[in-house]
PDB file of N, CA and C in Angstrom:
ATOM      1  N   UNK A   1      20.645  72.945 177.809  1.00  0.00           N
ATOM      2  CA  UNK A   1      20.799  72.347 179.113  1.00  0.00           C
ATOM      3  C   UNK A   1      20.559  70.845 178.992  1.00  0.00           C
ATOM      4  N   UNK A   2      21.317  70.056 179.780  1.00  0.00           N
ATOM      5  CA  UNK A   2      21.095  68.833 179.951  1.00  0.00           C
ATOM      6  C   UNK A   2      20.813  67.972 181.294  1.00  0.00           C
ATOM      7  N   UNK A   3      19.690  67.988 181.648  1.00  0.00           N
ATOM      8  CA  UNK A   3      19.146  67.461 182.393  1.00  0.00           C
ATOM      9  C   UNK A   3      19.173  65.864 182.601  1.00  0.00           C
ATOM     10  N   UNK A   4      20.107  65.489 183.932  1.00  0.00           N
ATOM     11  CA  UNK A   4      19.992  64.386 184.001  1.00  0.00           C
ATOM     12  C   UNK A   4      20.075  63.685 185.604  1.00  0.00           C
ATOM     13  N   UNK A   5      19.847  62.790 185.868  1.00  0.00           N
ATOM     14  CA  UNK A   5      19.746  62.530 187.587  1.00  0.00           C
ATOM     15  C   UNK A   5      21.436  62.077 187.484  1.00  0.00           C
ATOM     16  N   UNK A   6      21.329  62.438 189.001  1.00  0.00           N
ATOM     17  CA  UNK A   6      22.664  62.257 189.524  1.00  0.00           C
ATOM     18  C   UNK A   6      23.119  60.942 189.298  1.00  0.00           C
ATOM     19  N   UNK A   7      22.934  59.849 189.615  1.00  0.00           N
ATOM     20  CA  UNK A   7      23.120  58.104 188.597  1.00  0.00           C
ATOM     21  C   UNK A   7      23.776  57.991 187.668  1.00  0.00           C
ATOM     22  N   UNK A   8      23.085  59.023 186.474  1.00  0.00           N
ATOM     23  CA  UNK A   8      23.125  58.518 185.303  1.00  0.00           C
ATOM     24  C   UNK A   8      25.090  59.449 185.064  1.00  0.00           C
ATOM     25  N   UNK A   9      25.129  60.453 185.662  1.00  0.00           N
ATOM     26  CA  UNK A   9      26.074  60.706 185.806  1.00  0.00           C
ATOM     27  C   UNK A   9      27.602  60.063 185.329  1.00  0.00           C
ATOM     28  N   UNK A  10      28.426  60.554 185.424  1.00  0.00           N
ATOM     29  CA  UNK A  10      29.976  59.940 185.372  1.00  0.00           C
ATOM     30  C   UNK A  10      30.593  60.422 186.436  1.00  0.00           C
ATOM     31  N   UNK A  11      31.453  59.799 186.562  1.00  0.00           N
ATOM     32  CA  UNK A  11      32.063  59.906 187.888  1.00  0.00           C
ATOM     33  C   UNK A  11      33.387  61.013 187.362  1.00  0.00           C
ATOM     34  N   UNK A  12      33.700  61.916 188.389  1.00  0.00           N
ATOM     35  CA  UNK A  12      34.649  63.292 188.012  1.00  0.00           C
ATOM     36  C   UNK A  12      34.257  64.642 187.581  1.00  0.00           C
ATOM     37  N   UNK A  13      32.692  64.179 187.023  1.00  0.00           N
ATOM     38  CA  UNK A  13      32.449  66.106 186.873  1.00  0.00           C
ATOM     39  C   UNK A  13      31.846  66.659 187.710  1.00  0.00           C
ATOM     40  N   UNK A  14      32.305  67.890 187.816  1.00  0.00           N
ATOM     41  CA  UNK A  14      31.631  69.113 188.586  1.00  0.00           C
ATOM     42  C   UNK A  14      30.508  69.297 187.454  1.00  0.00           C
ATOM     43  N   UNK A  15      29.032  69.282 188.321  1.00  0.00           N
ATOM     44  CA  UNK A  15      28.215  69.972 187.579  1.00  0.00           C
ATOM     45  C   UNK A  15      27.166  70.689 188.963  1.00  0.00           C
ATOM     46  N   UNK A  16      25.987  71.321 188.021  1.00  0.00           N
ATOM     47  CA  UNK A  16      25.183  72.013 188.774  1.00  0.00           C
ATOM     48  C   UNK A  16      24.243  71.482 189.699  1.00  0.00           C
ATOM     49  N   UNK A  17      22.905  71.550 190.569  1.00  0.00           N
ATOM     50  CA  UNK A  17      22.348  70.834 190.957  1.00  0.00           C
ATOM     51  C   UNK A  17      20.879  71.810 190.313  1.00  0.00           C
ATOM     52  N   UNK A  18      19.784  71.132 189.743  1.00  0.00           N
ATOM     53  CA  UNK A  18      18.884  72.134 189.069  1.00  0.00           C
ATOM     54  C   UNK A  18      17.720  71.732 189.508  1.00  0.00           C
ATOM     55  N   UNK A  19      17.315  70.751 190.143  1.00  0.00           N
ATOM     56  CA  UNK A  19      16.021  70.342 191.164  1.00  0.00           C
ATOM     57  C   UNK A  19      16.272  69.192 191.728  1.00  0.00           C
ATOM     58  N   UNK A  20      15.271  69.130 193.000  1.00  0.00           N
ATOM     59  CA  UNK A  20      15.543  67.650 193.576  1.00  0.00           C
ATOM     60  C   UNK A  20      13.824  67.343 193.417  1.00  0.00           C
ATOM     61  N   UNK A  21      13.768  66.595 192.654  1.00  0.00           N
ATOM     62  CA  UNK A  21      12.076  65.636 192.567  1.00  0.00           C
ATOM     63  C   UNK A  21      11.937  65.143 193.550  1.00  0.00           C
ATOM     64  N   UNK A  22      12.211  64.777 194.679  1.00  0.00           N
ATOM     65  CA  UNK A  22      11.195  63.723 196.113  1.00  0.00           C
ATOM     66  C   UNK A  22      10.168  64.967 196.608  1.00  0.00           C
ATOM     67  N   UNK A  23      10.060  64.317 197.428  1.00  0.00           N
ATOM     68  CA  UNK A  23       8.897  65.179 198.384  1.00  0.00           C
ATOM     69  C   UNK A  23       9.743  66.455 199.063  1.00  0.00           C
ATOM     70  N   UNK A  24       8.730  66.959 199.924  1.00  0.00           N
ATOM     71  CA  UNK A  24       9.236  68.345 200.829  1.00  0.00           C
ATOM     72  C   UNK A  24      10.466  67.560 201.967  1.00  0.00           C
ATOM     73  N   UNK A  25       9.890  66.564 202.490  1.00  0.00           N
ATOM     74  CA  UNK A  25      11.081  66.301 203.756  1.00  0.00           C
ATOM     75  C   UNK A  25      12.469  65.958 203.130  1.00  0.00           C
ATOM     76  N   UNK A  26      12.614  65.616 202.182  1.00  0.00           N
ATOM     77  CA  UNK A  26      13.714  64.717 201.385  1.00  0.00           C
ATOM     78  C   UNK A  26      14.599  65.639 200.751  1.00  0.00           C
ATOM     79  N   UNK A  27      14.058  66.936 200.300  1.00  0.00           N
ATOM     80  CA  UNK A  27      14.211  68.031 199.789  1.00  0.00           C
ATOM     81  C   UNK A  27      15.054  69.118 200.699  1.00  0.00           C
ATOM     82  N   UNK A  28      14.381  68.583 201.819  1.00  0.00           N
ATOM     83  CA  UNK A  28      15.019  69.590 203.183  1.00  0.00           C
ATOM     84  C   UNK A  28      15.884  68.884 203.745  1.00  0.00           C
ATOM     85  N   UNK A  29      16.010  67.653 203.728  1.00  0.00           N
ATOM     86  CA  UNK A  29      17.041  66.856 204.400  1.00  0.00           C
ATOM     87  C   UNK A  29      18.574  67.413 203.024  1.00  0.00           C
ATOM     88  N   UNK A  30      18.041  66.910 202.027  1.00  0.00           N
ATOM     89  CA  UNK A  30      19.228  67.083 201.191  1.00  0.00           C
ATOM     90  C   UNK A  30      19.810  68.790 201.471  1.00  0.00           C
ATOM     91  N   UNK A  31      18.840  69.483 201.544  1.00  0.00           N
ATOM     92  CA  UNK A  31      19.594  71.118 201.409  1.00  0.00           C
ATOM     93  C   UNK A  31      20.259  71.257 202.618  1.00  0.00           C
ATOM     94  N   UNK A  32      19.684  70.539 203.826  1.00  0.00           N
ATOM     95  CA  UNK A  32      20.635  70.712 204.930  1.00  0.00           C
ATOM     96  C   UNK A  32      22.034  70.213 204.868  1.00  0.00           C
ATOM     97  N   UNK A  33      22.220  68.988 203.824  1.00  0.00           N
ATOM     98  CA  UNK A  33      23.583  68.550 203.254  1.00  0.00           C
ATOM     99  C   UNK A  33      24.212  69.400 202.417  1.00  0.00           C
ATOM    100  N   UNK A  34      23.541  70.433 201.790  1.00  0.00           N
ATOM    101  CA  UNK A  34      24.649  71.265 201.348  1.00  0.00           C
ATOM    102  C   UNK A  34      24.058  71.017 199.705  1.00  0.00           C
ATOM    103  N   UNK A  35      23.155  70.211 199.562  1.00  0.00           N
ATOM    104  CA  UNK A  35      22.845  69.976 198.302  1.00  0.00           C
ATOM    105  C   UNK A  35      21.219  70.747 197.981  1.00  0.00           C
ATOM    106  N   UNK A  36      21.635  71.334 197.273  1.00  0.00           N
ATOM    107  CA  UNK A  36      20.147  72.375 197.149  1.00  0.00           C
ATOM    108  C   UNK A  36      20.191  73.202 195.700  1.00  0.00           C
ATOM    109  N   UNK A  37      19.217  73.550 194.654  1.00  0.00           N
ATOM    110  CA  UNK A  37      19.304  73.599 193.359  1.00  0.00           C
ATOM    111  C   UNK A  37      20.293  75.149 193.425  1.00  0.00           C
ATOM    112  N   UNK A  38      21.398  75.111 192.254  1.00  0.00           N
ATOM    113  CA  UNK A  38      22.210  76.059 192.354  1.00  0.00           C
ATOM    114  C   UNK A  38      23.270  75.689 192.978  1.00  0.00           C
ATOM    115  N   UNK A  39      23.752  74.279 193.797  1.00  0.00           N
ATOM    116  CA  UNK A  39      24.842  74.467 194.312  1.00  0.00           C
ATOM    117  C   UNK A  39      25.418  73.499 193.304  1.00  0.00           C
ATOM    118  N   UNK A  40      27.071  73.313 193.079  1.00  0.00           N
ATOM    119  CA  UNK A  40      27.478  72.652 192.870  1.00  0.00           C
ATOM    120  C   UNK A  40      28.254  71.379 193.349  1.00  0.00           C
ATOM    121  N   UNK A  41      28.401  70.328 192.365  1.00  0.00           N
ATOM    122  CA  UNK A  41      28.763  69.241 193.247  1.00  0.00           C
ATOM    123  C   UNK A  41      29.856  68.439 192.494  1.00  0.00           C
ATOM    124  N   UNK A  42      30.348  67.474 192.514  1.00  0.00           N
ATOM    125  CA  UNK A  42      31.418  66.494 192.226  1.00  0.00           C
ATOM    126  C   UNK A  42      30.859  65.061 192.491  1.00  0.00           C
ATOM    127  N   UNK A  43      30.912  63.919 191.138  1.00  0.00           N
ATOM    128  CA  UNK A  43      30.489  62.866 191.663  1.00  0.00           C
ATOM    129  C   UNK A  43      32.117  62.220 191.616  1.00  0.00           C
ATOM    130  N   UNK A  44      31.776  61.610 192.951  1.00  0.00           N
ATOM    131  CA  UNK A  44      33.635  60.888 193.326  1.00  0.00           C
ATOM    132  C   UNK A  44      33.263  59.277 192.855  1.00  0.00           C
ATOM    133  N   UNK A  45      31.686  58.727 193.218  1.00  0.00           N
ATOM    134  CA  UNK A  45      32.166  57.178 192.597  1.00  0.00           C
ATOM    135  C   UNK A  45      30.194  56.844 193.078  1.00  0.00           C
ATOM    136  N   UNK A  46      29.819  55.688 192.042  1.00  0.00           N
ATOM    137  CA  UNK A  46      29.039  55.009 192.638  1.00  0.00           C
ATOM    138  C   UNK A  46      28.857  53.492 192.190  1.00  0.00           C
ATOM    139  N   UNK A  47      28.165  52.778 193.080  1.00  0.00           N
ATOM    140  CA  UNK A  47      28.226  51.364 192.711  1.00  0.00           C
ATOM    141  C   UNK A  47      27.395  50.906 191.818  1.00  0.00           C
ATOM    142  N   UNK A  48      28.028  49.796 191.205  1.00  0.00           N
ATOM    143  CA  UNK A  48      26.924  48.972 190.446  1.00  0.00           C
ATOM    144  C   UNK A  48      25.703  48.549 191.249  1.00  0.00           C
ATOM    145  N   UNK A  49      24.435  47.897 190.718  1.00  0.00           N
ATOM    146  CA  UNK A  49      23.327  47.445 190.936  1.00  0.00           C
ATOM    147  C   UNK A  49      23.031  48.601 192.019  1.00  0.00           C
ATOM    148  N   UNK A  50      22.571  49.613 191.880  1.00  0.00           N
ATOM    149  CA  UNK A  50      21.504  50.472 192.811  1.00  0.00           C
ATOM    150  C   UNK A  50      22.327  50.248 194.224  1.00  0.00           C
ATOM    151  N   UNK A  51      23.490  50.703 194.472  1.00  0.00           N
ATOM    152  CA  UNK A  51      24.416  50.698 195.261  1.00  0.00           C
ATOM    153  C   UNK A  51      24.482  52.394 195.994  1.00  0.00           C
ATOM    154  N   UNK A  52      25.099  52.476 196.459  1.00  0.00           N
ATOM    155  CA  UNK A  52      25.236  54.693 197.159  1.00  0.00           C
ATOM    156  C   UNK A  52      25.812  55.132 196.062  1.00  0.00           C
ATOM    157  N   UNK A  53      26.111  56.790 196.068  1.00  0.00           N
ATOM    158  CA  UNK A  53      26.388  57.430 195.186  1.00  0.00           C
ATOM    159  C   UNK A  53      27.442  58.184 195.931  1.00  0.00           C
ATOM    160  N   UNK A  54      28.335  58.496 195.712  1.00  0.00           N
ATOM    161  CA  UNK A  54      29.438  59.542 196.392  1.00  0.00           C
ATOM    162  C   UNK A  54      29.972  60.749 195.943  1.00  0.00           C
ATOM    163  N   UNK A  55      29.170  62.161 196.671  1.00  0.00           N
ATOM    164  CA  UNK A  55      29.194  63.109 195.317  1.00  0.00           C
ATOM    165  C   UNK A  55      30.488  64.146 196.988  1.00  0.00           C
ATOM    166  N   UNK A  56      30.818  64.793 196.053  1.00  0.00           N
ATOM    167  CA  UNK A  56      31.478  65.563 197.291  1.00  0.00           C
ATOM    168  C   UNK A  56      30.947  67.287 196.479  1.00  0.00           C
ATOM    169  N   UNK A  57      30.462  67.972 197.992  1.00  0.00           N
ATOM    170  CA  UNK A  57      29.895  69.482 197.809  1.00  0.00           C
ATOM    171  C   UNK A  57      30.858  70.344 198.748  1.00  0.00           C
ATOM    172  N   UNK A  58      31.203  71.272 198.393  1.00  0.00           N
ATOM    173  CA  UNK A  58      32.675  71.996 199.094  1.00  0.00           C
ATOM    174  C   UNK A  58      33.465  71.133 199.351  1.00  0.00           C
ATOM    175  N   UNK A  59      33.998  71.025 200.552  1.00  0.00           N
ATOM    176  CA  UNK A  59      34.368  70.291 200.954  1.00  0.00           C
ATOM    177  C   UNK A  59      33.820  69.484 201.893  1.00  0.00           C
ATOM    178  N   UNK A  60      33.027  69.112 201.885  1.00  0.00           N
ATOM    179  CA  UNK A  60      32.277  67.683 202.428  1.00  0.00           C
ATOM    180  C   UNK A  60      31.830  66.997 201.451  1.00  0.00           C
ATOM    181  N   UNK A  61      32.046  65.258 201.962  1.00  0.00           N
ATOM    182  CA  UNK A  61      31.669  64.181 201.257  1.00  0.00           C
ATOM    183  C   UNK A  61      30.366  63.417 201.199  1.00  0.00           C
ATOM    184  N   UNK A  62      29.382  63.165 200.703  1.00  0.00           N
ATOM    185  CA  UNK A  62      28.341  62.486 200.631  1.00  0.00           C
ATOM    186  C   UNK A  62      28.047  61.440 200.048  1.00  0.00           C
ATOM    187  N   UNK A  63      28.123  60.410 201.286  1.00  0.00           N
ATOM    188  CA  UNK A  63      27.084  59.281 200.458  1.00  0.00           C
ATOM    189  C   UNK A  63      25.441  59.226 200.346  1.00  0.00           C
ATOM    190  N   UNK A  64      25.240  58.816 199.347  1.00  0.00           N
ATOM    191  CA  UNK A  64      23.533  59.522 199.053  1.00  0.00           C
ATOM    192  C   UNK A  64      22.335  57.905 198.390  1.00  0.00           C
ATOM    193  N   UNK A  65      22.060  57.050 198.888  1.00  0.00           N
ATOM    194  CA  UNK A  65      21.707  56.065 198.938  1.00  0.00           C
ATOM    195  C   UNK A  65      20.696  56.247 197.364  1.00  0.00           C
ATOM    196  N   UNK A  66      21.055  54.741 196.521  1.00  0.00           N
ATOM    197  CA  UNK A  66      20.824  55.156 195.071  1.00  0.00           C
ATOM    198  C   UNK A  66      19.191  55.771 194.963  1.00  0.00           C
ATOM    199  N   UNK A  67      18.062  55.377 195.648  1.00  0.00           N
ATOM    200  CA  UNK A  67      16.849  56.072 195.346  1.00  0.00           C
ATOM    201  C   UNK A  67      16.884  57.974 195.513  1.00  0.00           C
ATOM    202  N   UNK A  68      17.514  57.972 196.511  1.00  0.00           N
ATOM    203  CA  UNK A  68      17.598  59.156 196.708  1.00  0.00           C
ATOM    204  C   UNK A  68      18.616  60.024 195.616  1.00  0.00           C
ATOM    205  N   UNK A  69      19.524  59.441 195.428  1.00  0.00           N
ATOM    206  CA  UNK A  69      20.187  60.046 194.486  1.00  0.00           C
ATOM    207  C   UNK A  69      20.153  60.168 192.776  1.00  0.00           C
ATOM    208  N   UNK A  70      18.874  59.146 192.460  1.00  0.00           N
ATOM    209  CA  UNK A  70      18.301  59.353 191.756  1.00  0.00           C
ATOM    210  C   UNK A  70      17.151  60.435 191.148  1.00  0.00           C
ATOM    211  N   UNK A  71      16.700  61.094 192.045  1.00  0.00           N
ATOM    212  CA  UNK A  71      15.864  62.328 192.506  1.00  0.00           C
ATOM    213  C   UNK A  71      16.489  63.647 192.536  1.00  0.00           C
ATOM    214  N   UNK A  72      17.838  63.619 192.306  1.00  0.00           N
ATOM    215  CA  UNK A  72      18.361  64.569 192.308  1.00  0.00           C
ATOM    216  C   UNK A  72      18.903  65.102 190.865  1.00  0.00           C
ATOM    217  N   UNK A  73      18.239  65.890 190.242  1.00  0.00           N
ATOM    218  CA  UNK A  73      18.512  66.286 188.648  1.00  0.00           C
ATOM    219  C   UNK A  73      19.180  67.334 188.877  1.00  0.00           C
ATOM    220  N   UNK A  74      20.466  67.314 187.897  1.00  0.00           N
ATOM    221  CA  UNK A  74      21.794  67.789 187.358  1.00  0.00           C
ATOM    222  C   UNK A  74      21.864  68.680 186.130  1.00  0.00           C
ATOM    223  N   UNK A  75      22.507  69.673 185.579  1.00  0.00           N
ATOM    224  CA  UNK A  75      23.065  69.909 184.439  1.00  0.00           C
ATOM    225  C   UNK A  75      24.267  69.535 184.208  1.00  0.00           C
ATOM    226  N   UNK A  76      24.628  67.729 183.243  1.00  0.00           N
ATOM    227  CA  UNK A  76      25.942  67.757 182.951  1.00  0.00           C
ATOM    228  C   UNK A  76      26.385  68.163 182.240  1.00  0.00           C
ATOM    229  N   UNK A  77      26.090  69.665 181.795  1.00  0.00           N
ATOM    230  CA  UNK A  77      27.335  69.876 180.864  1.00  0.00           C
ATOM    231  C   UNK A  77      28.562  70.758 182.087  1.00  0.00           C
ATOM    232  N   UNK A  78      29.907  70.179 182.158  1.00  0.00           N
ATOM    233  CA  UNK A  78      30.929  70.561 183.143  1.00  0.00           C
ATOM    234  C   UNK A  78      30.916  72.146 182.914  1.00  0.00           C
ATOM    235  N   UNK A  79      30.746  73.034 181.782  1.00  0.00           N
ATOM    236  CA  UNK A  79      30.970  74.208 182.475  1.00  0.00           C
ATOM    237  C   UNK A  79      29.757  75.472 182.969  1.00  0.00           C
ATOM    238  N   UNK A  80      28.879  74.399 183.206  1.00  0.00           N
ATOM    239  CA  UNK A  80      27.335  74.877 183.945  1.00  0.00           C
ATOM    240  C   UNK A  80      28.145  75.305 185.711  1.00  0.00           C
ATOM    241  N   UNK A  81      29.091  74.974 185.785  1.00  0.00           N
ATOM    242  CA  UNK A  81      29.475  75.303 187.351  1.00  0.00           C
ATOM    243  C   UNK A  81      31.153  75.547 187.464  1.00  0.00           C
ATOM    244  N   UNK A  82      31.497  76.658 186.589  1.00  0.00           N
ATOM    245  CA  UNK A  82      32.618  77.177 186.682  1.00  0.00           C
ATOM    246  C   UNK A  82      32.957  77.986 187.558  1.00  0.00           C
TER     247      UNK A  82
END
């Protein structure tokens, strides 16, 4: 497994979502987005210098502001979410 925050990411793979590190409220805000460990996601684009992150989960789109989306640890290997 390869464990890595959503950031460090590339932009185009589907991978898994395998914990979110912030606190309890941050944790619950994200799962109400659809992002919660076990789901999968798509990163569509993010900016240079600590800019948003744009991951899309089903079909809804998320922008996810870079601290926060840093907190969110991934398995990138692409066929962790086939």
């Amino acid at each position: 497994m390869n464990r890595i925050s959503l950031i460090k990411l590339k932009k185009g793979l589907k991978v898994k979502i395998l914990e979110v590190t912030g606190g309890r409220l941050m944790a619950r805000r994200l799962s109400t987005l659809g992002l919660r460990p076990g789901a999968c996601l798509t990163k569509i684009s993010s900016f240079a210098l600590r800019g948003p992150v744009t991951v899309k989960v089903g079909s809804t789109i998320i922008a996810l502001g870079h601290s926060m989306a840093e907190k969110v640890l991934v398995d990138a290997r692409p066929e962790s979410c086939r």
